[in-house]
Protein backbone atom coordinates (compact mmCIF):
# COMPACT_ATOMS: atom_id res chain seq x y z
CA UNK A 1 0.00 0.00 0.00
CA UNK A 2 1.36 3.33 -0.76
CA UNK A 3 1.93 5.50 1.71
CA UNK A 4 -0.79 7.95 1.83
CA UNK A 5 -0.27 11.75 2.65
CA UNK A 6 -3.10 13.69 0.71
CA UNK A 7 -6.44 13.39 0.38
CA UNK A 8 -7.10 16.25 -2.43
CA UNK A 9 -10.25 17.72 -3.82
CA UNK A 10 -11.05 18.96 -7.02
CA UNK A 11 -13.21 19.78 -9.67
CA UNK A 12 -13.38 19.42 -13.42
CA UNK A 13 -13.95 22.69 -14.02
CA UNK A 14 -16.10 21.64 -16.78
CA UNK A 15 -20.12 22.06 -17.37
CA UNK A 16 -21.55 19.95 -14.42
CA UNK A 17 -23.26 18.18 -17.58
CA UNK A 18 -19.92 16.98 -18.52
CA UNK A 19 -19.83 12.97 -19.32
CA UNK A 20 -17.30 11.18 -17.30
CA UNK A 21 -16.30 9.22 -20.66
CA UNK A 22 -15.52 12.66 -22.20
CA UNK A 23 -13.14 13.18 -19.28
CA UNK A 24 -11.41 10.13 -19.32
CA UNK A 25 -11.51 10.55 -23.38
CA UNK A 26 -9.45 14.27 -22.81
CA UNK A 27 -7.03 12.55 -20.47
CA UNK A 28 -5.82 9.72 -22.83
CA UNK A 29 -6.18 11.62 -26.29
CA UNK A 30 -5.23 15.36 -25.41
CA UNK A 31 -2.82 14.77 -22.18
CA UNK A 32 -1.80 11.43 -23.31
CA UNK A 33 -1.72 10.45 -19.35
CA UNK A 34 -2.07 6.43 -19.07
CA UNK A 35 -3.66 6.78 -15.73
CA UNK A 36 -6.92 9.37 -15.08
CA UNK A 37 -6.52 12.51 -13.29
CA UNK A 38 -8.77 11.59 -10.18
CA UNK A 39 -9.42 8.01 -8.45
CA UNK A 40 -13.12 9.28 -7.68
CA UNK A 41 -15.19 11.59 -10.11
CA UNK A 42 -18.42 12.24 -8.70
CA UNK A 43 -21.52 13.22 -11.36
CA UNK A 44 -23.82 16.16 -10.42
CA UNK A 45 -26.44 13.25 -9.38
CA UNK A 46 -23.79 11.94 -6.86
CA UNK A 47 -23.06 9.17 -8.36
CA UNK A 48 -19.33 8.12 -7.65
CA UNK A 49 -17.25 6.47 -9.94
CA UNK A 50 -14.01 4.66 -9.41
CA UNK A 51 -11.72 5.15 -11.76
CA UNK A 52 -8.44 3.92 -10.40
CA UNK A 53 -7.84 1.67 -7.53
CA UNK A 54 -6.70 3.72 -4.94
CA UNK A 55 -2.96 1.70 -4.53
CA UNK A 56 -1.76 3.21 -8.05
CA UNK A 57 -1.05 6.65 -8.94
CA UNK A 58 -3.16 9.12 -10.94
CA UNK A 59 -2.72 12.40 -12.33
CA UNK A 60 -4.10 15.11 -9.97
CA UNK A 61 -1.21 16.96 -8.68
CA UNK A 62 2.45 17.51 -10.05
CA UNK A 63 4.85 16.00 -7.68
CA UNK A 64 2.36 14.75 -4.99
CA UNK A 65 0.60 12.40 -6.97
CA UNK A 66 2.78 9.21 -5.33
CA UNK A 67 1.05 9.87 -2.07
CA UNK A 68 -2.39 11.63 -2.91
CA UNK A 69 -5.18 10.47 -3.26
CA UNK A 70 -7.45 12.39 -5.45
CA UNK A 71 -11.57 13.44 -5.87
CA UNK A 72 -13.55 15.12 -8.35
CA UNK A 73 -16.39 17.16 -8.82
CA UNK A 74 -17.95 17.15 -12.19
CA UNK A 75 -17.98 21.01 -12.43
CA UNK A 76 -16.51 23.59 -10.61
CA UNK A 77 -17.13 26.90 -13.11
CA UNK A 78 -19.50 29.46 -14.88
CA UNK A 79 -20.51 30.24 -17.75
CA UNK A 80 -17.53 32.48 -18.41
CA UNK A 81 -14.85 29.48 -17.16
CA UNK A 82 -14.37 31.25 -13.76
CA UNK A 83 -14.17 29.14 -10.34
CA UNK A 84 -17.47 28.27 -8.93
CA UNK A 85 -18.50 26.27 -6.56
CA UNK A 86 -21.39 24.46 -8.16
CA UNK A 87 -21.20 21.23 -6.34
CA UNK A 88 -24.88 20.09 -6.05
CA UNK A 89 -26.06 18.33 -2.39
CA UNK A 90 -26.18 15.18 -3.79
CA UNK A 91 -22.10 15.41 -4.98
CA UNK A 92 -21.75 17.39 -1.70
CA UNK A 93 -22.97 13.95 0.58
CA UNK A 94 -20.70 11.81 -2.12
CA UNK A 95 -18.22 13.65 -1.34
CA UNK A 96 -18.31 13.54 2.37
CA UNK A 97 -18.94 10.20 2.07
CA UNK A 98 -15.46 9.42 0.34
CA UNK A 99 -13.77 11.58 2.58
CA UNK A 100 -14.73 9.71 5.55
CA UNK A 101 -14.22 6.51 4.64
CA UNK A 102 -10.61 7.35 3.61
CA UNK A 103 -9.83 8.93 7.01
CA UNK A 104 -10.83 5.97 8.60
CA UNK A 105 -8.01 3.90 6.19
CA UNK A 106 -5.86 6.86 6.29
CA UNK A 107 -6.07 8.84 9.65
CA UNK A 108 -3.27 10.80 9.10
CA UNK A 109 -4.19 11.93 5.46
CA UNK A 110 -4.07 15.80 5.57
CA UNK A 111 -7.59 17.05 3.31
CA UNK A 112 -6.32 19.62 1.03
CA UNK A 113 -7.59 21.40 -2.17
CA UNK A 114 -5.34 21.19 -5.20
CA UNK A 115 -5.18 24.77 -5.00
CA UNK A 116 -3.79 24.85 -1.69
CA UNK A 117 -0.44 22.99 -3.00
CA UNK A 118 2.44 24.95 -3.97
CA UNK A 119 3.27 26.44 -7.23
CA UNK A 120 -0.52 26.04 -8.11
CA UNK A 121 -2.23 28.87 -10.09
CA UNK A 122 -5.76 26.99 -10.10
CA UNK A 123 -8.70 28.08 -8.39
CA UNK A 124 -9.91 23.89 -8.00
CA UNK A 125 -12.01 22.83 -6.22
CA UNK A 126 -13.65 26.08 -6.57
CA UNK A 127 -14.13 26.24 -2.83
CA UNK A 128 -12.12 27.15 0.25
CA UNK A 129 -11.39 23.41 1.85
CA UNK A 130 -9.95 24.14 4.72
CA UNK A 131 -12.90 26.34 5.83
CA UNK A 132 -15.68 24.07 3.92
CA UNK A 133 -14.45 21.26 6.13
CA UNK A 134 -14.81 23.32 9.32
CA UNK A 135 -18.38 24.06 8.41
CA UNK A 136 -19.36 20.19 8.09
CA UNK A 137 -17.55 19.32 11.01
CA UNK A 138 -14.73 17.35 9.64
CA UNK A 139 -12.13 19.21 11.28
CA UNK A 140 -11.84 22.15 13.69
């Protein structure tokens, strides 16, 4: 098992109408990346998929991505392409729901958003983490 550091949020910053095929198709034809982005991308109905088991690497952040673990939104801007946080309730509980149950494997997993990592000029997840997970009482 790798050793886990990172749990980190993001968002597609996409249409939240966005097809998860379309988003794997972008990764593999226009990035050329042989693993996705994200191990969880979560659909404006909630529904979470898995995309990569959670022991091998993705894409989501240059130079953590060996000991990250990484979640999506399907969304995350306006009309205009500006940051927004768009996330609907039901992608909301998903979300939550992932989170938890990778604290419980990972305790020590710090929850960040890929914004919050050095030497990153994106505004994803389109939220402020660190205070979003003091309002739903995941940390203090």
């Amino acid at each position: 098992m790798r050793n886990i550091k990172f749990i980190v949020l993001h968002c597609t910053a996409t249409s939240q109408n966005t097809s998860v095929q379309s988003i794997q198709k972008y990764w593999k034809e226009q990035l050329k990346w042989e693993n996705p982005g994200y191990h969880f991308l979560i659909e404006k109905d909630g529904t979470v998929h898995n995309l990569l088991k959670i022991e091998d690497v993705s894409n989501g952040v240059s130079g953590y991505n060996s000991q990250s673990i990484h979640i999506s939104y399907i969304g995350g801007i306006d009309d205009k392409k500006k940051g927004l946080d768009n996330r609907t309730p039901r992608q909301i509980l998903s979300q939550l729901k992932l989170i938890i149950e990778l604290k419980e494997q990972f305790p020590k997993a710090e929850i960040l958003g890929h914004r919050d990592f050095p030497n990153v000029k994106k505004e994803c997840p389109s939220f402020d983490t660190k205070k979003w997970l003091v309002s739903v009482g995941l940390v203090k």
